[in-house]
C-alpha atoms as a PDB file:
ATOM      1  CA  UNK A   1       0.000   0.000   0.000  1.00  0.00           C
ATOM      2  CA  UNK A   2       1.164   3.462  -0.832  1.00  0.00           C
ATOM      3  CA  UNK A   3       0.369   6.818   0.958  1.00  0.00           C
ATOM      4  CA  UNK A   4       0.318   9.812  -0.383  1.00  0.00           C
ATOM      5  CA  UNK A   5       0.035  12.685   1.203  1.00  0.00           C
ATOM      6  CA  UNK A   6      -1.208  16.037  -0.429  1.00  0.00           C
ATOM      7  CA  UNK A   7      -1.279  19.879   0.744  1.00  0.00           C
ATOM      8  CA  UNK A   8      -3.860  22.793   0.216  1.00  0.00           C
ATOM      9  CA  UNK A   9      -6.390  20.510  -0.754  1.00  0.00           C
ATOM     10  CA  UNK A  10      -9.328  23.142  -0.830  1.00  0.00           C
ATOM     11  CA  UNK A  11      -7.251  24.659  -3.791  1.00  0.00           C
ATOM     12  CA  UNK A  12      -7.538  23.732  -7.086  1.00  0.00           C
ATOM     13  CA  UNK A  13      -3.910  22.127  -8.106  1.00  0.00           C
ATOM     14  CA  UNK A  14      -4.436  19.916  -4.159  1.00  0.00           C
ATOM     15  CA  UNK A  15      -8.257  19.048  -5.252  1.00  0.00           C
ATOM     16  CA  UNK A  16      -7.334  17.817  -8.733  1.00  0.00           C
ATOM     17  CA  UNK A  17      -4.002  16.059  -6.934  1.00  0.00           C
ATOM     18  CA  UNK A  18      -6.848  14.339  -4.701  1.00  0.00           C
ATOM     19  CA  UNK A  19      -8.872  13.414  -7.830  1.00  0.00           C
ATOM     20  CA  UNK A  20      -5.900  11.712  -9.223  1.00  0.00           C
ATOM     21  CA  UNK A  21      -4.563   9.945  -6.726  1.00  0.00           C
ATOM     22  CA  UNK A  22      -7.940   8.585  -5.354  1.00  0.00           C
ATOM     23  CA  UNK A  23      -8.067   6.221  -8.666  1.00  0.00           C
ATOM     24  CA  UNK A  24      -4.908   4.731  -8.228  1.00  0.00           C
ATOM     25  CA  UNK A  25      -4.733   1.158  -6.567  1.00  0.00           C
ATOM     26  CA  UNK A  26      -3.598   0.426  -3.368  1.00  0.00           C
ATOM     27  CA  UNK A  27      -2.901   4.050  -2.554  1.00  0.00           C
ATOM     28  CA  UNK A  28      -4.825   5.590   0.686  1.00  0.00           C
ATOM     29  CA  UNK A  29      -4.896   9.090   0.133  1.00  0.00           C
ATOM     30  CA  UNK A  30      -4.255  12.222   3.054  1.00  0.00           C
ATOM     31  CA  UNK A  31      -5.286  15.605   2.288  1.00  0.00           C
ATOM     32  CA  UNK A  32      -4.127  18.338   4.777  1.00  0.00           C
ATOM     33  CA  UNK A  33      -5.909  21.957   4.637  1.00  0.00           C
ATOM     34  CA  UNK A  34      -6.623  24.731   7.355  1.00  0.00           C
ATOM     35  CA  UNK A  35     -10.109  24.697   5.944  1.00  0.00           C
ATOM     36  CA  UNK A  36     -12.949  22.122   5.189  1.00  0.00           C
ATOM     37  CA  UNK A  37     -12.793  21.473   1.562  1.00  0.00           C
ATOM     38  CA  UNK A  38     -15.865  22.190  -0.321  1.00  0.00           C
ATOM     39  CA  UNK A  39     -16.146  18.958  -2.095  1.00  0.00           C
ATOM     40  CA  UNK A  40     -14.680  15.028  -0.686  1.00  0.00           C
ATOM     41  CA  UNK A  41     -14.577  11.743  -1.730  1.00  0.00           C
ATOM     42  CA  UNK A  42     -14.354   8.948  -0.343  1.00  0.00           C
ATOM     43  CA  UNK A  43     -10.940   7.099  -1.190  1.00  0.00           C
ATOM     44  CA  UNK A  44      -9.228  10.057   0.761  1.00  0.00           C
ATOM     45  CA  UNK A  45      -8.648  10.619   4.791  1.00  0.00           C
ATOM     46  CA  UNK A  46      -9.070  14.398   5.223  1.00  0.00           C
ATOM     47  CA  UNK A  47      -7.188  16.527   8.411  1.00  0.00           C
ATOM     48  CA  UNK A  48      -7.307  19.728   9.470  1.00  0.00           C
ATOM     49  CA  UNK A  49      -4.187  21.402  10.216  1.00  0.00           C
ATOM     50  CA  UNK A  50      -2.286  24.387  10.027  1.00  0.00           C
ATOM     51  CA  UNK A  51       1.238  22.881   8.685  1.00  0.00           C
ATOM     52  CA  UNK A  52       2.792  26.164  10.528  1.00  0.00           C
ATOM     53  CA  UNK A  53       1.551  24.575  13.632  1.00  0.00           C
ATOM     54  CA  UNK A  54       3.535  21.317  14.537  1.00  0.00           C
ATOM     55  CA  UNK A  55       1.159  20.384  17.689  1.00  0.00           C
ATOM     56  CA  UNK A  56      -1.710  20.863  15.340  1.00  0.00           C
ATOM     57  CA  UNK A  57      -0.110  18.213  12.956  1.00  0.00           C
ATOM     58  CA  UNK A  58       1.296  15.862  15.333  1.00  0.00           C
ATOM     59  CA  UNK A  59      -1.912  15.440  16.454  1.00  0.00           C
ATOM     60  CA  UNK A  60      -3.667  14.862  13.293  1.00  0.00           C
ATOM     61  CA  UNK A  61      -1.040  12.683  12.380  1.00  0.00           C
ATOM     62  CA  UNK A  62      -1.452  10.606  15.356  1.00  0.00           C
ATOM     63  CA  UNK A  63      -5.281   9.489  14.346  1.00  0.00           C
ATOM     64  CA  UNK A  64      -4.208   7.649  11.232  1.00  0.00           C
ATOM     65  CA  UNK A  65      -4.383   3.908  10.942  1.00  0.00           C
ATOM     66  CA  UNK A  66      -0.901   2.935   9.394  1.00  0.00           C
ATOM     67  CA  UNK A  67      -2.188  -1.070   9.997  1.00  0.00           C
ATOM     68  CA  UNK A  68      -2.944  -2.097   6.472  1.00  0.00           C
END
């Protein structure tokens, strides 16, 4: 299993990143963003996180499953 990981997902270029990656096999997908995004699916594991903020991250970090 791969993960990918993706940045500033409630812009464009991280949305379409999202849409890419969630059709690929085998891949579990992470989006980070300050903000809700607008629009999810449901291939993808979405946090909420300043990545300025390493307490906020660690902690988001920390409720992933990493088991499969």
């Amino acid at each position: 299993m791969k993960l990918t990981i993706v940045t500033g997902i409630t812009g464009k270029l991280g949305e379409e990143y999202l849409n890419y990656f969630k059709n690929q096999e085998n891949n579990l997908s992470v989006g980070f963003s300050r903000r809700k995004p607008l629009r999810k699916n449901k291939k993808t594991k979405y946090l909420l996180a300043d990545l300025l903020n390493k307490k906020e991250v660690e902690n988001e970090i920390s409720r992933l499953d990493f088991s499969r």
